[in-house]
C-alpha atoms as a PDB file:
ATOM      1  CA  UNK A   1      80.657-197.422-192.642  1.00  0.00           C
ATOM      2  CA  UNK A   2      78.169-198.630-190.307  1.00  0.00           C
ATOM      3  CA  UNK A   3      79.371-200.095-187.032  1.00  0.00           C
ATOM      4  CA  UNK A   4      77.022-202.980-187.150  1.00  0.00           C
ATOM      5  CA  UNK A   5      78.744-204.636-190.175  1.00  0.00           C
ATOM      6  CA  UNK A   6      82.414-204.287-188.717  1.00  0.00           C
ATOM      7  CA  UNK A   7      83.060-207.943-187.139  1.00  0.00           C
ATOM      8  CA  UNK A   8      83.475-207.466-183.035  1.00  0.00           C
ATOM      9  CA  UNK A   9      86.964-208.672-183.070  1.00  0.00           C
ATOM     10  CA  UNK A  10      87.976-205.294-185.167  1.00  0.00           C
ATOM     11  CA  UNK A  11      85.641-203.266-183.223  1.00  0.00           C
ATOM     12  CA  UNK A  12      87.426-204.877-180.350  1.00  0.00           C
ATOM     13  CA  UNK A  13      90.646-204.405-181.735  1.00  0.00           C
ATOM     14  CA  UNK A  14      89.972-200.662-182.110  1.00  0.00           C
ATOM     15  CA  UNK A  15      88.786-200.214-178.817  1.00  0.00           C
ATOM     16  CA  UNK A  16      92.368-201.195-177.674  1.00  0.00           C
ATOM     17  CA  UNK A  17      90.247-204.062-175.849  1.00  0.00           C
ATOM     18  CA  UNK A  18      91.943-207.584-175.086  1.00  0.00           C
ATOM     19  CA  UNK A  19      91.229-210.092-177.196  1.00  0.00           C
ATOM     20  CA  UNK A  20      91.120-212.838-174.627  1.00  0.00           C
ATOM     21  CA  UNK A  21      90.176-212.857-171.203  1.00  0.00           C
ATOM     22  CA  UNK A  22      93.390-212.975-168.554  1.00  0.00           C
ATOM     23  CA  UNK A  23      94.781-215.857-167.286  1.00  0.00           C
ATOM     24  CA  UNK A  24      93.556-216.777-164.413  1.00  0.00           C
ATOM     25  CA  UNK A  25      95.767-216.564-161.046  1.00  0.00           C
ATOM     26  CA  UNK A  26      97.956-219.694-160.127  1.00  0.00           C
ATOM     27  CA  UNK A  27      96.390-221.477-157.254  1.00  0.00           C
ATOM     28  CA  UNK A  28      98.518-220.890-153.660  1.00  0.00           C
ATOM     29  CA  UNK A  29      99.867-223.290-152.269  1.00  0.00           C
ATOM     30  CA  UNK A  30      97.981-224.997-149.521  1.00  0.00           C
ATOM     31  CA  UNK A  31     100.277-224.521-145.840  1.00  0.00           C
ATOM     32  CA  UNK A  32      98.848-227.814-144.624  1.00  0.00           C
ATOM     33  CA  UNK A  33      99.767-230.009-146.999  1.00  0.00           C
ATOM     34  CA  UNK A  34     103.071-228.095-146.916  1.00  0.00           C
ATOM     35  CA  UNK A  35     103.475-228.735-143.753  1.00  0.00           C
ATOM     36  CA  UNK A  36     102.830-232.510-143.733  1.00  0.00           C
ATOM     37  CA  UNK A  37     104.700-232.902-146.797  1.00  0.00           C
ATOM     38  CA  UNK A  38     107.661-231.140-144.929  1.00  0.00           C
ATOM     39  CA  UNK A  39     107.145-233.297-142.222  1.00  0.00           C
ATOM     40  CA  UNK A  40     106.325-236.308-143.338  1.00  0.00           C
ATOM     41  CA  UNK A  41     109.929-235.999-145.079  1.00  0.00           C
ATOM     42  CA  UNK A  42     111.628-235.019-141.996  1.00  0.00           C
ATOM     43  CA  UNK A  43     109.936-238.138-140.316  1.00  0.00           C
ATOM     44  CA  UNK A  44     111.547-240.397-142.660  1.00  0.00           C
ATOM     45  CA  UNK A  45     115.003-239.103-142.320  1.00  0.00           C
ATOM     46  CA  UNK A  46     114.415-239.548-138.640  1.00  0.00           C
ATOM     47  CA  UNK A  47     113.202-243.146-138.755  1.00  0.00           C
ATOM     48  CA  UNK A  48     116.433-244.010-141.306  1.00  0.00           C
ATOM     49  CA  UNK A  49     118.317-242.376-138.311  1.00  0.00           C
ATOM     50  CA  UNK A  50     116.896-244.061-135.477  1.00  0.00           C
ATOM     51  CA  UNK A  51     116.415-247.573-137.075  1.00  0.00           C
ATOM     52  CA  UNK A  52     120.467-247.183-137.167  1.00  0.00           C
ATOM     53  CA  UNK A  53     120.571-248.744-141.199  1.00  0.00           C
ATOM     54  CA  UNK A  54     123.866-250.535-141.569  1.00  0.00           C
ATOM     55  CA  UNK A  55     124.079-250.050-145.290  1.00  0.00           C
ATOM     56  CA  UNK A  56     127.155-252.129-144.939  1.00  0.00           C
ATOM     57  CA  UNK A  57     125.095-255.217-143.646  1.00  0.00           C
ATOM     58  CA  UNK A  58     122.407-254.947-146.379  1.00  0.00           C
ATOM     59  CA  UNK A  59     124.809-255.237-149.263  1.00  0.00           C
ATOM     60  CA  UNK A  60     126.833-258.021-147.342  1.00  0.00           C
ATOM     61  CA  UNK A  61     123.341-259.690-147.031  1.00  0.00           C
ATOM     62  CA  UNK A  62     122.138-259.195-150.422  1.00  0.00           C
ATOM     63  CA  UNK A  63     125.423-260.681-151.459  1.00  0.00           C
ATOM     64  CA  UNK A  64     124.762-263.967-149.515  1.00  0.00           C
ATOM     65  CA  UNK A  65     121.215-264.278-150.709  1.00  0.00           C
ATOM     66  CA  UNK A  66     122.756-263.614-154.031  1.00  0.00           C
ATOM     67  CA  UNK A  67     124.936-266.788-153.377  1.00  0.00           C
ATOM     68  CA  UNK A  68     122.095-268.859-151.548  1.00  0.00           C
ATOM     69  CA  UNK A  69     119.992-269.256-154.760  1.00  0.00           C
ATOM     70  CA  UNK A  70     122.281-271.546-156.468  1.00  0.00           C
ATOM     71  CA  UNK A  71     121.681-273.871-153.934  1.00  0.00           C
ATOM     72  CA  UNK A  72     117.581-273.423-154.862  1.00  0.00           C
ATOM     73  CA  UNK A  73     117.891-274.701-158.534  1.00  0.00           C
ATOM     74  CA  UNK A  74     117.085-277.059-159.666  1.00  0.00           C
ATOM     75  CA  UNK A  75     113.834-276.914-157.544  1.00  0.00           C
ATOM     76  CA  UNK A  76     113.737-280.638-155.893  1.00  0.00           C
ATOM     77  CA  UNK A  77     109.649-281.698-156.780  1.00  0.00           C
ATOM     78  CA  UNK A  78     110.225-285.358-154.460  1.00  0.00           C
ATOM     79  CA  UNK A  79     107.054-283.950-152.262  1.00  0.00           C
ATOM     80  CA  UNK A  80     105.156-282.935-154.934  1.00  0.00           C
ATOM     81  CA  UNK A  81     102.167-284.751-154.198  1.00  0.00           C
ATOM     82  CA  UNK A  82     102.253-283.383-150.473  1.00  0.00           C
ATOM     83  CA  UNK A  83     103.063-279.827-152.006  1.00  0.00           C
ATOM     84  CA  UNK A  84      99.914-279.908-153.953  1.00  0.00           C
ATOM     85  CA  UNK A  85      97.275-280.959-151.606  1.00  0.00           C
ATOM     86  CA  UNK A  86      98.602-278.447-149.026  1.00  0.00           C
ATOM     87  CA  UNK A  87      98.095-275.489-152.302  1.00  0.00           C
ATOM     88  CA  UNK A  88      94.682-276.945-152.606  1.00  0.00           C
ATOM     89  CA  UNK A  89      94.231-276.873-148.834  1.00  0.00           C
ATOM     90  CA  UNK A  90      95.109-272.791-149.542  1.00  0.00           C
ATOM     91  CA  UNK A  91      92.430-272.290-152.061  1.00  0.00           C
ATOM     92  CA  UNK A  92      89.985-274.116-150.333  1.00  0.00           C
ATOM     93  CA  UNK A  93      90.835-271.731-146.733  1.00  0.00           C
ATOM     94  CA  UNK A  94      90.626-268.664-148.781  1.00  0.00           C
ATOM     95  CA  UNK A  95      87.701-269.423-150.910  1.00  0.00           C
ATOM     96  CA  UNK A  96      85.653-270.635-148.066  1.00  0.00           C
ATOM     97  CA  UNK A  97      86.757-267.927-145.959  1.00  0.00           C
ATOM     98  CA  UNK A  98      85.976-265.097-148.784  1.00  0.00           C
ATOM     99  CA  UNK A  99      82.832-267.179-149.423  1.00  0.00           C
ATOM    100  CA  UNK A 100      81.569-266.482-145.241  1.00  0.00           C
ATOM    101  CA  UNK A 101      82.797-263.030-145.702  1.00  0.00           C
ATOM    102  CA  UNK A 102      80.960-261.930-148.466  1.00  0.00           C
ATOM    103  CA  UNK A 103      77.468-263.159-146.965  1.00  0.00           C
ATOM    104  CA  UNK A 104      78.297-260.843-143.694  1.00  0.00           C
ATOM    105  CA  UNK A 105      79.674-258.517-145.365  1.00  0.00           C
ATOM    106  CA  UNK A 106      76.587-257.960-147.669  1.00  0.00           C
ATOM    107  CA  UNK A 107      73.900-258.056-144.921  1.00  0.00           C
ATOM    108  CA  UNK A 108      76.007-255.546-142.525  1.00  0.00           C
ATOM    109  CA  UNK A 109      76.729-253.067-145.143  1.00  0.00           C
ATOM    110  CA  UNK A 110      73.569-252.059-145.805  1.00  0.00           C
ATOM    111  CA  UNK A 111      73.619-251.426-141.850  1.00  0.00           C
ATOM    112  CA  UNK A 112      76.558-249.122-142.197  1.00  0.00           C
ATOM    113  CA  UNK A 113      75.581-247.117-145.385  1.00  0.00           C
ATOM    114  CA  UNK A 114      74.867-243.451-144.358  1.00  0.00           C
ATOM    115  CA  UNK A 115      71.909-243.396-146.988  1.00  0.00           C
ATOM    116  CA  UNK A 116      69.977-246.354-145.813  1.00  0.00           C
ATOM    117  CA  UNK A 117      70.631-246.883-142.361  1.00  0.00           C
ATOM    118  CA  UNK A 118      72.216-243.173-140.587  1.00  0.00           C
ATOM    119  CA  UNK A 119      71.187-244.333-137.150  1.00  0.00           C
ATOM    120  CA  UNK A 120      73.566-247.298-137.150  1.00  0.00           C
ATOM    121  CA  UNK A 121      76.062-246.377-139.708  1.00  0.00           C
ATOM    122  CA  UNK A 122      78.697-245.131-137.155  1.00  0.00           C
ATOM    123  CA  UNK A 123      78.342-248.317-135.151  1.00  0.00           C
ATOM    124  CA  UNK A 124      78.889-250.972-137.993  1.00  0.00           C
ATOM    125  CA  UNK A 125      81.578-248.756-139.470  1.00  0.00           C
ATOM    126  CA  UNK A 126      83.945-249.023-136.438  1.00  0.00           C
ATOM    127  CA  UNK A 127      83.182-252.323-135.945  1.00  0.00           C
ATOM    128  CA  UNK A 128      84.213-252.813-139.131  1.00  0.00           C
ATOM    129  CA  UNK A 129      87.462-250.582-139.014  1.00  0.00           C
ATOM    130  CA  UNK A 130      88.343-252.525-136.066  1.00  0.00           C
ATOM    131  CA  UNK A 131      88.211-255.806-137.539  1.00  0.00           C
ATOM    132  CA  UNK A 132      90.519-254.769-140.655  1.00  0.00           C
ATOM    133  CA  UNK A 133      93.000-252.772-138.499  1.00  0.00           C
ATOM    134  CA  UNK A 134      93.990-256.035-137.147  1.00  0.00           C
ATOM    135  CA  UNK A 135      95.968-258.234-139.565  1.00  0.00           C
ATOM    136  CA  UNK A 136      95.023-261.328-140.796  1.00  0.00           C
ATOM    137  CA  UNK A 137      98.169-262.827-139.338  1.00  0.00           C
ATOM    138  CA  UNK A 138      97.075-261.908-136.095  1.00  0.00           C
ATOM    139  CA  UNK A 139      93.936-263.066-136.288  1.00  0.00           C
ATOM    140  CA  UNK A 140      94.668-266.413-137.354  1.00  0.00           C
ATOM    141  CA  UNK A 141      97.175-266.330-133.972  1.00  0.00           C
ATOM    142  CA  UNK A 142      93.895-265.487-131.665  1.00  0.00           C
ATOM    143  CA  UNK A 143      92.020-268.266-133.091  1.00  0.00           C
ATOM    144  CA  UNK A 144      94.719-270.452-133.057  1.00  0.00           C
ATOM    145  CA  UNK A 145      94.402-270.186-128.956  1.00  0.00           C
ATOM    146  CA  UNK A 146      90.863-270.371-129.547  1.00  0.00           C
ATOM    147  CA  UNK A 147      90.159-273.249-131.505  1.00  0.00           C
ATOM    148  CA  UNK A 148      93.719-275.113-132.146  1.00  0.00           C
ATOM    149  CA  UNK A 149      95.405-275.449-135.170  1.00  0.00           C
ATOM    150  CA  UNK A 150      94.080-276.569-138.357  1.00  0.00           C
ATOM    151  CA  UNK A 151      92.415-274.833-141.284  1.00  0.00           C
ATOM    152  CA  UNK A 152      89.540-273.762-139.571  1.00  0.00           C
ATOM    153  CA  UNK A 153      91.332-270.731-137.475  1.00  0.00           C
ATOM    154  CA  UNK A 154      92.766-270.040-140.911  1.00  0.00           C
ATOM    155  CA  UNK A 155      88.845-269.413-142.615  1.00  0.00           C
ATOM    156  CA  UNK A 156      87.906-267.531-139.131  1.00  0.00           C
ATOM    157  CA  UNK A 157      90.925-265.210-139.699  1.00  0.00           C
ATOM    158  CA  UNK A 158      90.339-264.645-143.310  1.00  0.00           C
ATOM    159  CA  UNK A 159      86.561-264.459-142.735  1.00  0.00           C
ATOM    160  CA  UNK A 160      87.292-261.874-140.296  1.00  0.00           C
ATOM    161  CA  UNK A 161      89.633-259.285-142.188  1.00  0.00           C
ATOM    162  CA  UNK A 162      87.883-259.710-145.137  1.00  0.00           C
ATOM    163  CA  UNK A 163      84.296-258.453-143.504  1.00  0.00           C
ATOM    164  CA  UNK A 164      86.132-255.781-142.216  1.00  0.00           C
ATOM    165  CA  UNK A 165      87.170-254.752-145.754  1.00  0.00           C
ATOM    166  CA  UNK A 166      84.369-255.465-147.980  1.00  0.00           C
ATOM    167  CA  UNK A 167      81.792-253.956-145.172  1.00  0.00           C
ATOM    168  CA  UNK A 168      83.585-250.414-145.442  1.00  0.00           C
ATOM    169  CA  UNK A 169      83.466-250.730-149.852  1.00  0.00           C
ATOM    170  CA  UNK A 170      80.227-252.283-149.835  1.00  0.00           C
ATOM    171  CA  UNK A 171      78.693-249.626-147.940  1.00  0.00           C
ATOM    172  CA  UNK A 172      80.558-247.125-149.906  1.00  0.00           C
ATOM    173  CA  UNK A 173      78.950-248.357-152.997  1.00  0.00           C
ATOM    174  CA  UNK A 174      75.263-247.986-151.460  1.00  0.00           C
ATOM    175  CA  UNK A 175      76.185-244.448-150.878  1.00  0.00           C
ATOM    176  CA  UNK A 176      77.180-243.732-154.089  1.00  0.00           C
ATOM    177  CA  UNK A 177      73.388-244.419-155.462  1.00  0.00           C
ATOM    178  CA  UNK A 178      71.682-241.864-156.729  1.00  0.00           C
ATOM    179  CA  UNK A 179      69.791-239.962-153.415  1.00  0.00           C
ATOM    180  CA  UNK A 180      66.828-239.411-155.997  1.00  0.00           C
ATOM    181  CA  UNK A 181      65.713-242.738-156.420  1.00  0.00           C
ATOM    182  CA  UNK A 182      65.912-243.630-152.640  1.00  0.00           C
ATOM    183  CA  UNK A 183      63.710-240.910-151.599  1.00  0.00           C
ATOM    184  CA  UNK A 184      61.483-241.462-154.620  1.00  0.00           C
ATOM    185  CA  UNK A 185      60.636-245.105-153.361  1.00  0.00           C
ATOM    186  CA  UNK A 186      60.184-243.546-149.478  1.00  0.00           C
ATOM    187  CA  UNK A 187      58.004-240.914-150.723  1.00  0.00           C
ATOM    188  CA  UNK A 188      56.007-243.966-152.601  1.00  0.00           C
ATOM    189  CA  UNK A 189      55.610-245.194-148.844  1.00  0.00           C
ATOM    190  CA  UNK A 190      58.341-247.946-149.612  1.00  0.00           C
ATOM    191  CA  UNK A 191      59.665-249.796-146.682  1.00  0.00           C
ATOM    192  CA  UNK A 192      63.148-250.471-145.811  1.00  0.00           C
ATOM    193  CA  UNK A 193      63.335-254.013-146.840  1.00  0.00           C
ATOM    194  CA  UNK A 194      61.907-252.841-150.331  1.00  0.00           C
ATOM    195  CA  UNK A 195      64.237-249.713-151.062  1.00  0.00           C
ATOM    196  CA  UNK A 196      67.252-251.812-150.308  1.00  0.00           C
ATOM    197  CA  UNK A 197      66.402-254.898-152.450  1.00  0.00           C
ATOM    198  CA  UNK A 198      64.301-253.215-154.832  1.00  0.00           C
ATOM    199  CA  UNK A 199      65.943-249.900-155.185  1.00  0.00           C
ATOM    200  CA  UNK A 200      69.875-250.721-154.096  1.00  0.00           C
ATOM    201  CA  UNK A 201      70.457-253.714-154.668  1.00  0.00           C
ATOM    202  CA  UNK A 202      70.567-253.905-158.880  1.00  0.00           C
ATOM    203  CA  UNK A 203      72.511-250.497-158.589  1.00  0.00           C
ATOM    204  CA  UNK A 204      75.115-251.826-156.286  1.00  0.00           C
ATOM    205  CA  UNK A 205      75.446-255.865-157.927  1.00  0.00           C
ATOM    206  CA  UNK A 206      77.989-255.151-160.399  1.00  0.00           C
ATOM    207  CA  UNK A 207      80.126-253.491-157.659  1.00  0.00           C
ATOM    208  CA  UNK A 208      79.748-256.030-155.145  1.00  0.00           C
ATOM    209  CA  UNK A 209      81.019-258.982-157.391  1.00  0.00           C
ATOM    210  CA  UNK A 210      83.874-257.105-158.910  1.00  0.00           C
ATOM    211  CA  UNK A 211      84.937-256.526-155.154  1.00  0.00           C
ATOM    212  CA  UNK A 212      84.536-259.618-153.796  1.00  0.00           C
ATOM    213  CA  UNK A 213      86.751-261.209-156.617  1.00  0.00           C
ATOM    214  CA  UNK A 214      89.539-258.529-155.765  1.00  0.00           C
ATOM    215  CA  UNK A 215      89.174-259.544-152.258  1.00  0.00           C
ATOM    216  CA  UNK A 216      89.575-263.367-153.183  1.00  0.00           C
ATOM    217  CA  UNK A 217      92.690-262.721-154.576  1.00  0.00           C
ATOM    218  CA  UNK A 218      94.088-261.179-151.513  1.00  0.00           C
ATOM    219  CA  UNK A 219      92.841-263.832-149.346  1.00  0.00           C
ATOM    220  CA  UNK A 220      94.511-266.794-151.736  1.00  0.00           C
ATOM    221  CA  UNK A 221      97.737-264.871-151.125  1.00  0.00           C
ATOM    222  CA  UNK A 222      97.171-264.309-147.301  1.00  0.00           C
ATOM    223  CA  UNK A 223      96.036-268.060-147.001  1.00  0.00           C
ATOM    224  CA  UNK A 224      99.697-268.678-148.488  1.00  0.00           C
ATOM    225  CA  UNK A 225     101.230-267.452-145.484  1.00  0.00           C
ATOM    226  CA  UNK A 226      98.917-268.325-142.652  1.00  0.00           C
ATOM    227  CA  UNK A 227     100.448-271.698-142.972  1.00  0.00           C
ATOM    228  CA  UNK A 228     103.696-270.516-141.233  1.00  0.00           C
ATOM    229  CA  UNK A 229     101.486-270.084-138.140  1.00  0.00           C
ATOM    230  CA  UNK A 230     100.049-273.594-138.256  1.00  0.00           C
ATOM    231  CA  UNK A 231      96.642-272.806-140.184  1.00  0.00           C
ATOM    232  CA  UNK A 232      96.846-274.691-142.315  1.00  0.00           C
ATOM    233  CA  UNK A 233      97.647-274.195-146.376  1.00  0.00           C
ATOM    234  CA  UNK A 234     100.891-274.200-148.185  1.00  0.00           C
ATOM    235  CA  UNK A 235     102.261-271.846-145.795  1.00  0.00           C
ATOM    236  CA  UNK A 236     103.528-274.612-143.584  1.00  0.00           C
ATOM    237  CA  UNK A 237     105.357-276.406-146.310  1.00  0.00           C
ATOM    238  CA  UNK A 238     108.045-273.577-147.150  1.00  0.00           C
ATOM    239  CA  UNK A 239     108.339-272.794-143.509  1.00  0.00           C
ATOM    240  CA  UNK A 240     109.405-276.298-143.042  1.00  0.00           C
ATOM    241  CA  UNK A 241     111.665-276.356-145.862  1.00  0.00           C
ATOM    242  CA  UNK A 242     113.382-273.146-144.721  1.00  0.00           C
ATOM    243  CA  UNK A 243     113.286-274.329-141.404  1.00  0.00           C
ATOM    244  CA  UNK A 244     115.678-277.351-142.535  1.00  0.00           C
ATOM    245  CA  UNK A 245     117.845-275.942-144.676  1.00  0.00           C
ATOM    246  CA  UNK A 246     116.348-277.442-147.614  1.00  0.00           C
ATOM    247  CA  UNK A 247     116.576-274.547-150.300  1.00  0.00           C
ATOM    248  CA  UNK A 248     115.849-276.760-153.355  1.00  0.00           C
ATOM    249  CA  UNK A 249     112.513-277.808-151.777  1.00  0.00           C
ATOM    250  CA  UNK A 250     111.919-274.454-150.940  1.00  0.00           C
ATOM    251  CA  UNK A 251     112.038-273.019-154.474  1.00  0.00           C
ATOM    252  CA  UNK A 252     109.524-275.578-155.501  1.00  0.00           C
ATOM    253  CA  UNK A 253     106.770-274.818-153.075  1.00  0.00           C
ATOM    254  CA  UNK A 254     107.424-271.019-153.314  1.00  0.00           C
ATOM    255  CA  UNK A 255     107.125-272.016-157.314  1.00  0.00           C
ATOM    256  CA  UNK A 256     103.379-273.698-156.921  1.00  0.00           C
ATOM    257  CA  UNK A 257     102.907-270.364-154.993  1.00  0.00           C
ATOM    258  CA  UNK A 258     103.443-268.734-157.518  1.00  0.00           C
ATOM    259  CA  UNK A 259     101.648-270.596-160.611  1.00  0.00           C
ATOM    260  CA  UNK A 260      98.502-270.822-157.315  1.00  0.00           C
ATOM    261  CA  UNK A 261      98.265-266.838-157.017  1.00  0.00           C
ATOM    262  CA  UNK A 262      99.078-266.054-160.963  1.00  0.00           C
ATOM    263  CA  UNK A 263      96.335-268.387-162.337  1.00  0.00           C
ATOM    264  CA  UNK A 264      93.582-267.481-159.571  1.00  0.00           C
ATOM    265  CA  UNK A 265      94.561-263.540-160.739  1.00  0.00           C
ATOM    266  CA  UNK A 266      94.931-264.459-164.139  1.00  0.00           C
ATOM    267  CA  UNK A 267      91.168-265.605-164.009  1.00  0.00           C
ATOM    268  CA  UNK A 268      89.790-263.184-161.792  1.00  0.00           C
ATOM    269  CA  UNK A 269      91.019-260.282-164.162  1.00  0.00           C
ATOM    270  CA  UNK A 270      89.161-262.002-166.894  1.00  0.00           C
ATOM    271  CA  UNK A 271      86.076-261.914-164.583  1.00  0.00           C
ATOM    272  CA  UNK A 272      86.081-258.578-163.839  1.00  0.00           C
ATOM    273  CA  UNK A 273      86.398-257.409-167.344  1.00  0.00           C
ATOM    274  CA  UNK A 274      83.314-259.206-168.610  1.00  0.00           C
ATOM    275  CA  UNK A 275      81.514-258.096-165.483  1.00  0.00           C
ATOM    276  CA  UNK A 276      82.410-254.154-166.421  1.00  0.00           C
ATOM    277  CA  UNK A 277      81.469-255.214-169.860  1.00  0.00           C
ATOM    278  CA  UNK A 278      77.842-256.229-168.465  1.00  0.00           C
ATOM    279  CA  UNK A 279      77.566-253.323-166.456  1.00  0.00           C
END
């Protein structure tokens, strides 16, 4: 019988040949991440140690809390009028100061994208790292000094974090375009101004909305809080209550909180998924 009509499998077969090619080797395992992982874990047990965790105090704490929120229901809604305007006073800070953020943030990431502008990409960048490495909290503090108390150091501190977030994604979208069609428009003798809002721009939109919602969310939460430091929001109102004792009241601001930050997510969510949709 001819060898040509015996299938290669047999032929294979008789040729005490594998059928399959060997499995390949199992990776090793890498010594640095070993190492971190092995100290990372080490690190914790240390900072358990050293933070001297009275595990007896925690559970006679959680016990009291336990106890305290009788005393929050039923949530007392006297203020309620007072409660509200402060939450709107919140959404008004963090939109505004989102709003500000993402017009900075836009024009200054194009400045630190590696692909569009390498001469000043390193400068913008850790401008912008240092502007995020500080928290919001702290911010609102500086301008607090600054400019007094009020709602306005409030917008200047979310303003500020938020540039220093959305300038680092931002320009990480620009560099994710394709190289190709950048140095196609230079090599059409396309200037900067023109790649960037001719070339860049309709590849990154979709991006830059869906991250500026995400980033409004965070800064409706944040505004929550910045209250506590006297700028302004809802913030203020639950410190106060606290402050005096008054649990019931208490319960009832941190439960317009609550509706505030669900609803605004709530929506956003919806946003995003008809913006994927579009894109």
């Amino acid at each position: 019988m001819s060898t040509e009509l015996i299938p290669a499998a047999l032929r294979d077969v008789g040729m005490n040949k594998p059928l399959s090619e060997p499995l390949p080797r199992k990776p090793r395992k890498d010594p640095f991440l070993t190492g971190i992982a092995v100290v990372g874990a080490a690190f914790f047990v240390f900072c358990l140690v050293q933070l001297n965790f009275d595990y007896i105090k925690i559970w006679n704490g959680t016990m009291k809390f336990i106890a305290s929120l009788a005393l929050m229901f039923p949530p007392k809604a006297d203020e309620w009028r007072h409660v509200l305007a402060a939450a709107l006073e919140s959404l008004q800070i963090a939109l505004v100061g989102t709003v500000l953020a993402v017009i900075i943030a836009f024009f200054l990431s194009f400045l630190a994208a590696e692909n569009i502008s390498p001469r000043t990409s390193w400068l913008i960048k850790g401008f912008a790292s240092l502007l995020r490495a500080i928290p919001t909290l702290v911010w609102a503090l500086i301008f607090i000094v600054a400019v007094g108390m009020g709602p306005f150091p409030g917008i200047l501190a979310i303003c500020t974090h938020a540039v220093g977030m959305l300038v680092k994604v931002f320009a990480q979208s620009i560099e994710e375009v394709d190289e190709g069609a950048v140095e196609a428009m230079r090599a059409t003798g396309a200037g900067w101004l023109q790649i960037v809002f001719q070339g860049v721009v309709p590849s990154v939109f979709t991006s830059f909305v869906a991250w500026s919602v995400f980033r409004l969310e965070v800064d409706i939460a944040e505004s929550s809080i910045l209250g506590i430091v006297g700028a302004g929001g809802i913030g203020w109102e639950i410190a106060n209550a606290m402050r005096q004792y008054e649990f019931d009241q208490a319960s009832f601001v941190a439960l317009v909180i609550f509706v505030m930050v669900f609803s605004v997510e709530f929506v956003s969510n919806r946003l995003k998924i008809n913006i994927r949709r579009k894109g």
